[in-house]
Protein backbone atom coordinates (compact mmCIF):
# COMPACT_ATOMS: atom_id res chain seq x y z
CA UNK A 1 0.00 0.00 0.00
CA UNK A 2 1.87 3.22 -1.49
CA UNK A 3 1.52 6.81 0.54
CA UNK A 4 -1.55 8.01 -1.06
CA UNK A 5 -3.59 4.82 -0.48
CA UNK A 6 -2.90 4.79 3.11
CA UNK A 7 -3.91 8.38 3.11
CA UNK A 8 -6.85 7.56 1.71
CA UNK A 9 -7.76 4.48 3.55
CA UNK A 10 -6.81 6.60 6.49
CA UNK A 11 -9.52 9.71 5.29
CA UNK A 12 -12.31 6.27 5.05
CA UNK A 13 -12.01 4.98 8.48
CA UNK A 14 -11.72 8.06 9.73
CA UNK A 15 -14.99 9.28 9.00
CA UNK A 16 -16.26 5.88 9.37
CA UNK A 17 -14.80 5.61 12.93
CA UNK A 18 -15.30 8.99 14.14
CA UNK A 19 -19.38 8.99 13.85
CA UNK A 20 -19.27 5.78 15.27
CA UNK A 21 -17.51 6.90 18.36
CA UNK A 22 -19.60 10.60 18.72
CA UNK A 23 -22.89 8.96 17.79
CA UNK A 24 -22.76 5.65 19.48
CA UNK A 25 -19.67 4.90 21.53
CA UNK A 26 -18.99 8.48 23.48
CA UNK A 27 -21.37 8.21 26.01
CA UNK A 28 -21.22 4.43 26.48
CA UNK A 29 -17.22 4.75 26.49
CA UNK A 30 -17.38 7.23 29.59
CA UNK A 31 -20.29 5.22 31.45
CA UNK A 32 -17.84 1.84 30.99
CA UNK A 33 -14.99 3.19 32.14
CA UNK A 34 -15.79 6.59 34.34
CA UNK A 35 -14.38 4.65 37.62
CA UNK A 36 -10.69 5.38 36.46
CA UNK A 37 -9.59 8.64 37.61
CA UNK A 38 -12.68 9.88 39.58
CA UNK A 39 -12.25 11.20 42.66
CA UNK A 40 -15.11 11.62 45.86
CA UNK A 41 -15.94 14.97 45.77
CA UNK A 42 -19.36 15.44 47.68
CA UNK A 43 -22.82 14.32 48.34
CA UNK A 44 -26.00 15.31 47.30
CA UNK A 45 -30.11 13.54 48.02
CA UNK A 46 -30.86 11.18 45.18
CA UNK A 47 -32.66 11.57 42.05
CA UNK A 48 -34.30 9.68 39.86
CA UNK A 49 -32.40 8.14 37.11
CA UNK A 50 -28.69 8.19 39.83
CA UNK A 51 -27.18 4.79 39.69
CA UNK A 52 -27.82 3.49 43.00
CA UNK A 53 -24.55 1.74 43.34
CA UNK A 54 -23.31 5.38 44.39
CA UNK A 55 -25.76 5.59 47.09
CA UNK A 56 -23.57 6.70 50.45
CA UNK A 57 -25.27 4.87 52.80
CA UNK A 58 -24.15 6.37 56.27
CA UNK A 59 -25.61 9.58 55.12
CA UNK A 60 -28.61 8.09 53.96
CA UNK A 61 -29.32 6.06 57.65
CA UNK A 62 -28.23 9.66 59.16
CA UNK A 63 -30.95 11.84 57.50
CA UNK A 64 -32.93 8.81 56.83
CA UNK A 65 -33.70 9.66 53.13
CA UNK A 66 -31.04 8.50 50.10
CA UNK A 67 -27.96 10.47 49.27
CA UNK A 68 -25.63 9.47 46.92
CA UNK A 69 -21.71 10.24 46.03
CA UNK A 70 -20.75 12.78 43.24
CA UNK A 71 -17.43 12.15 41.85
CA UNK A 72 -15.40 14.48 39.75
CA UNK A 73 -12.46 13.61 37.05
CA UNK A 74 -9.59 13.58 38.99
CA UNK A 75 -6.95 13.35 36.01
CA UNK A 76 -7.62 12.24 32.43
CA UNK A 77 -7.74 8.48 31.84
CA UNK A 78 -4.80 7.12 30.04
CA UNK A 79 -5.68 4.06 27.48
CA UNK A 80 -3.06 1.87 25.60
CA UNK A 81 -3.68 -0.14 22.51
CA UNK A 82 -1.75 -3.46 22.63
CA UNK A 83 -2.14 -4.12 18.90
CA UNK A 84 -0.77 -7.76 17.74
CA UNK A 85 0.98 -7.40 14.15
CA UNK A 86 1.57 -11.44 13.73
CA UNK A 87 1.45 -13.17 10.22
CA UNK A 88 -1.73 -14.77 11.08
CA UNK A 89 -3.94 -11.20 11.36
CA UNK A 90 -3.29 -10.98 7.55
CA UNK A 91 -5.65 -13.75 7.09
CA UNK A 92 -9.20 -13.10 5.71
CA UNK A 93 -11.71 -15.41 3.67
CA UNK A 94 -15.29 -12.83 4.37
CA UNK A 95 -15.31 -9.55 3.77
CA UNK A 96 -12.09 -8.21 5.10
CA UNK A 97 -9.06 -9.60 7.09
CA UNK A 98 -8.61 -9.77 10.74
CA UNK A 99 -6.22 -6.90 10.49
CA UNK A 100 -8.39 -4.84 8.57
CA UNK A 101 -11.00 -5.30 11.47
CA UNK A 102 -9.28 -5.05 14.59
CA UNK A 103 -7.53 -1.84 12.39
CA UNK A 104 -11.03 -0.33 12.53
CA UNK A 105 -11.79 -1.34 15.96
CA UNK A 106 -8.23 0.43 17.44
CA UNK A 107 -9.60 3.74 15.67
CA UNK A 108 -12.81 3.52 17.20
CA UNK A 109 -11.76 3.21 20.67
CA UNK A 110 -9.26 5.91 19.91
CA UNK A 111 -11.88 8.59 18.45
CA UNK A 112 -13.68 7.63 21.65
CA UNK A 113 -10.79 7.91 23.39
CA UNK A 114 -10.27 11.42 22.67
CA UNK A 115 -13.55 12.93 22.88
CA UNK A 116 -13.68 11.72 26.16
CA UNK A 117 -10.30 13.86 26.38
CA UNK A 118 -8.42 11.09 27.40
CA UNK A 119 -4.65 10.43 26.46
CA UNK A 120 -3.85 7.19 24.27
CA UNK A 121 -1.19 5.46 23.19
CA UNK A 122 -0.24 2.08 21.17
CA UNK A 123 1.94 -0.83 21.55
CA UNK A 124 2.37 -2.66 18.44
CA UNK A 125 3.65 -6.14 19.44
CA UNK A 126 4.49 -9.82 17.55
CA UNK A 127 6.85 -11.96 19.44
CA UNK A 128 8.62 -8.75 20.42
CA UNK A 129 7.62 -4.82 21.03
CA UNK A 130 7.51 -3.66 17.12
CA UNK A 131 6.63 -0.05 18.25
CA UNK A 132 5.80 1.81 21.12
CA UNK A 133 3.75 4.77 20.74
CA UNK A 134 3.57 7.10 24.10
CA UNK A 135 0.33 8.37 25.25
CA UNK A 136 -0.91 11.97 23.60
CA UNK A 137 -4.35 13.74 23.25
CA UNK A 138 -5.68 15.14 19.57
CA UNK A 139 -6.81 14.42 16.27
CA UNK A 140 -3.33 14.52 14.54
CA UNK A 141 -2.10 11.99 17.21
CA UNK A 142 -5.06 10.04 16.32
CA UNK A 143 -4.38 10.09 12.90
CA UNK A 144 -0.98 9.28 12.76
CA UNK A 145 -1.63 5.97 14.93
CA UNK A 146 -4.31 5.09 12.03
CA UNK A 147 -1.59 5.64 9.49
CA UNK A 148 0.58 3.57 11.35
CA UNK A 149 -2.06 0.50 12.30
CA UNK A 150 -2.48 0.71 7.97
CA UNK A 151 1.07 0.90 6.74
CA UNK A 152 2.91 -1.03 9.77
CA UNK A 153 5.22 -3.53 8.28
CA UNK A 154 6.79 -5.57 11.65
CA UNK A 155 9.95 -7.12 11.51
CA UNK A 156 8.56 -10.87 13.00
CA UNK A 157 5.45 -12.74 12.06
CA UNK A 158 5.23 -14.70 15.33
CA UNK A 159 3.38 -13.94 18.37
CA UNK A 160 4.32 -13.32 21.81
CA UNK A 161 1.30 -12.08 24.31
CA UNK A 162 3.26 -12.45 27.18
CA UNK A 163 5.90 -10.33 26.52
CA UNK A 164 3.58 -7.40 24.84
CA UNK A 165 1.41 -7.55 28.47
CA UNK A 166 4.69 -7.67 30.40
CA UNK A 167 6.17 -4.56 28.66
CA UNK A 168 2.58 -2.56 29.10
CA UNK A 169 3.33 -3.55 32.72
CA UNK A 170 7.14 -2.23 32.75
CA UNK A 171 6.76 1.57 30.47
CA UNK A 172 2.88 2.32 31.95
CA UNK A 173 3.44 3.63 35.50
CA UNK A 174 0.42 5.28 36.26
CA UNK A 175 -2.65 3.17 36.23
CA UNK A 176 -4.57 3.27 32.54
CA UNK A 177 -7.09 0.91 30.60
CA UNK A 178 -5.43 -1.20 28.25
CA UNK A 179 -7.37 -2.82 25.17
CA UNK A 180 -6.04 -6.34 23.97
CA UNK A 181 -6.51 -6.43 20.33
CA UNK A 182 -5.32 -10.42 18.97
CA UNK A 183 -6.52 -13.08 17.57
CA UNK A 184 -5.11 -14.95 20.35
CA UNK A 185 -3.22 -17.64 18.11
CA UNK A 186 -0.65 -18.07 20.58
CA UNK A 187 0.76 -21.28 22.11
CA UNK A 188 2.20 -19.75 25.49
CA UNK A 189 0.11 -19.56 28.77
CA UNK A 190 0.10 -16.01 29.57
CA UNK A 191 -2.30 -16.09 32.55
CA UNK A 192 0.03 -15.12 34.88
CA UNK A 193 1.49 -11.69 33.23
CA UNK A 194 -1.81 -11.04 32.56
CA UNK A 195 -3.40 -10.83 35.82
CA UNK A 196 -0.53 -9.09 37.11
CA UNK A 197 -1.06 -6.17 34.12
CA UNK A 198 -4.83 -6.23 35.18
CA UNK A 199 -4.41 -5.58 38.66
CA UNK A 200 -1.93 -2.72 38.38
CA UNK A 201 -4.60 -1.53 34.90
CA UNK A 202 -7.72 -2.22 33.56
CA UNK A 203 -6.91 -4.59 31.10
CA UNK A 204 -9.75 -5.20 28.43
CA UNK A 205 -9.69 -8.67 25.45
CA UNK A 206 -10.69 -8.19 21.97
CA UNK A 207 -10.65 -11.49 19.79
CA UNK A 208 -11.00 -11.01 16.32
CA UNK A 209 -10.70 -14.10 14.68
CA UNK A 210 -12.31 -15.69 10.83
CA UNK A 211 -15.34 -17.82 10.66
CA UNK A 212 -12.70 -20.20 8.79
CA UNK A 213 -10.12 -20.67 11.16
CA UNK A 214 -13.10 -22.00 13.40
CA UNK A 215 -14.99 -23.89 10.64
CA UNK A 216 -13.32 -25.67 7.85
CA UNK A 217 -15.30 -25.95 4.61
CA UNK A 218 -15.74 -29.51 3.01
CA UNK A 219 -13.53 -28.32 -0.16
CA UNK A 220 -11.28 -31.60 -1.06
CA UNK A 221 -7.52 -31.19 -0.83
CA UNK A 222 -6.31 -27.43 1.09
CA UNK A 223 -2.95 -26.21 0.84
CA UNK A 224 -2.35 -24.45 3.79
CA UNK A 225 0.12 -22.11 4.66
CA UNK A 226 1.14 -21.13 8.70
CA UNK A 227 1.04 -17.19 8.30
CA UNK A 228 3.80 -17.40 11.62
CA UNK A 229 6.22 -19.86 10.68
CA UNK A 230 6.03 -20.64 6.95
CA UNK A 231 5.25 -23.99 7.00
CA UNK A 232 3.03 -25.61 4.60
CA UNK A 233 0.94 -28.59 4.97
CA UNK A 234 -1.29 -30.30 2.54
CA UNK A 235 -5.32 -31.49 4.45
CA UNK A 236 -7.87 -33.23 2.86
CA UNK A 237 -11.03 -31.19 4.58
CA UNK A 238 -13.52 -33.91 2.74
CA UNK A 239 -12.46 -35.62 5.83
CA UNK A 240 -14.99 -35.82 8.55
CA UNK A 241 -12.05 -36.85 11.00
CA UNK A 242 -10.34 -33.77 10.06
CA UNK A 243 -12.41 -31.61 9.79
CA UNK A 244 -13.60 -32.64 13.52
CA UNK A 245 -10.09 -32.43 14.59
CA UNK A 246 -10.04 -28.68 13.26
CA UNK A 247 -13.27 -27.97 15.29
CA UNK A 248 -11.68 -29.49 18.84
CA UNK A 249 -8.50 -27.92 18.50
CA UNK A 250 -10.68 -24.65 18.01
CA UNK A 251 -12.95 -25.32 20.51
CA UNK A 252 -9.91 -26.36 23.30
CA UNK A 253 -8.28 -23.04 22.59
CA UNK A 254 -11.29 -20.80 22.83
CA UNK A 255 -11.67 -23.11 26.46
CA UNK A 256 -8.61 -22.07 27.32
CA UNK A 257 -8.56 -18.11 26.10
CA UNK A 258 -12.38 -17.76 28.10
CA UNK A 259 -10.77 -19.47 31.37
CA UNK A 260 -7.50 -17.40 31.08
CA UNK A 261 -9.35 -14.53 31.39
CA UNK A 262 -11.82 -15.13 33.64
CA UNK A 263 -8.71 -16.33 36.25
CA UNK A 264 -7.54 -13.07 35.40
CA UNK A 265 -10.66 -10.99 35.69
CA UNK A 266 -10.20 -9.55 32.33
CA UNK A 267 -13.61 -8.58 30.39
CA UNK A 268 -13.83 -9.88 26.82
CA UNK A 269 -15.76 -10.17 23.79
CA UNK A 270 -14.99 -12.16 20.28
CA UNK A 271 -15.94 -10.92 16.86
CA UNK A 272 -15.97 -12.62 14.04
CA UNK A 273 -14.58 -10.96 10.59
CA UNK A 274 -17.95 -11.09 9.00
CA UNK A 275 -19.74 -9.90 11.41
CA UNK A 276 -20.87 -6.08 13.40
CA UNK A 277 -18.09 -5.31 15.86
CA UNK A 278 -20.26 -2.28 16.92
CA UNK A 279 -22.67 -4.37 18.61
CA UNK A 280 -20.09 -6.49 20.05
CA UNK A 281 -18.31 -2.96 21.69
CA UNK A 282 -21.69 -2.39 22.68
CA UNK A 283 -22.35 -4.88 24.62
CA UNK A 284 -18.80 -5.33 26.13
CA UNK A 285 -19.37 -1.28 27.27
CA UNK A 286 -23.12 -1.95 28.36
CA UNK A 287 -21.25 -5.31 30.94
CA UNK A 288 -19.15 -2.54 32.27
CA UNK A 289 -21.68 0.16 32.68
């Protein structure tokens, strides 16, 4: 992709991303995460519509009527992008590839991001930290992460979770939420970095993966290529044993992912490359809410 298609690629998914996040995201954004960087500040009685999980409750038994807590933004929120670059996001057999979705998904959260004026950075990551990207407010910051999620070419194909999480860990000092973006092909446990990140952040999954890679379709002989290491393998998927193989090996994995992150009491949500990721962010905003 030469200079002027990324710019105009970059032009597309900005407009497409940016009335996402103002018409549908903004508010929803701030609701899910508006417990990072709020600070007490007083009471007040309740009113209809408060949520009542800020009701102060030794005020309330004092003057025997509710009164709730009223926070104020105590600093802006800081949020990260951990964006996998492997080999295996350039795969795609629907309507786009997983990069090109999890591409549009980093700009939404980033327009949303920024009209909730919150600083964000990236970390581009494969089986080592590609690029690092500090934390900065505005639309040309915005832009130029966009430019780079579009014309990044990383130097490995391979994927390393554990080390991207463990670097957010080291370079993020100050507590910030951190969105996961992978398709989670990777063979290492990573539990334990990961619920280490989480406590010290709020550290939030996003699987993009293609309906493909979960389903193989009865097509005779497949030559198939690993995007990560190179090697090719010739499968007959007119095989009902392989083909079942393909579907246990997807379903153990997936096992695995969901309890990895539910030991680490990370929040998560999976979206398939032919599907709406808006009403996937949706719902993963409305869980936090």
């Amino acid at each position: 992709m030469d200079t002027s298609d990324i710019l105009k690629r970059v032009r597309q998914i900005e407009i497409k991303t940016r009335g996402l996040s103002s018409n549908i995201f903004a508010g929803e954004y701030h609701s899910a995460f508006k417990g990072r960087g709020m600070a007490f500040s007083e009471v007040r009685e309740y009113q209809y519509g408060d949520d009542i999980r800020d009701i102060e409750w030794n005020v309330t038994a004092r003057f025997n009527k509710p009164y709730i807590k009223v926070f104020e933004e105590e600093r802006e929120l800081t949020v990260m992008l951990l964006v996998d670059v492997s080999g295996s996001l350039n795969f795609g057999t629907m309507t786009q590839t997983k990069r090109d979705m999890l591409t549009e998904i980093a700009a939404t959260l980033a327009f949303s991001a920024i009209q909730n004026n919150d600083k964000i950075g990236v970390i581009f990551f494969s089986d080592r930290i590609e690029k690092f990207i500090p934390p900065k407010k505005g639309r040309k910051h915005i832009l130029y992460i966009i430019r780079e999620l579009l014309g990044f070419t990383p130097e490995s194909r391979k994927t390393d979770i554990k080390g991207a999480v463990e670097y957010l860990t080291q370079v993020i000092k100050r507590r910030c939420t951190a969105f996961l973006l992978s398709d989670f092909i990777d063979g290492q446990d990573f539990r334990q970095p990961l619920t280490i990140a989480n406590r010290k952040h709020d550290v939030v999954a996003i699987q993009v993966y293609d309906r493909r890679v979960a389903e193989l379709p009865n097509v005779g002989l497949m030559r198939m290529r690993d995007a990560e290491s190179g090697r090719e393998m010739i499968i007959d998927t007119a095989s009902a044993q392989v083909r079942k193989a393909h579907a246990q090996w997807w379903r153990h994995m997936n096992e695995r992912l969901k309890d990895t992150f539910t030991r680490s009491n990370v929040d998560a949500v999976s979206v398939r490359t032919d599907q709406d990721y808006v009403s996937a962010l949706k719902t993963l905003f409305a869980q936090r809410s």
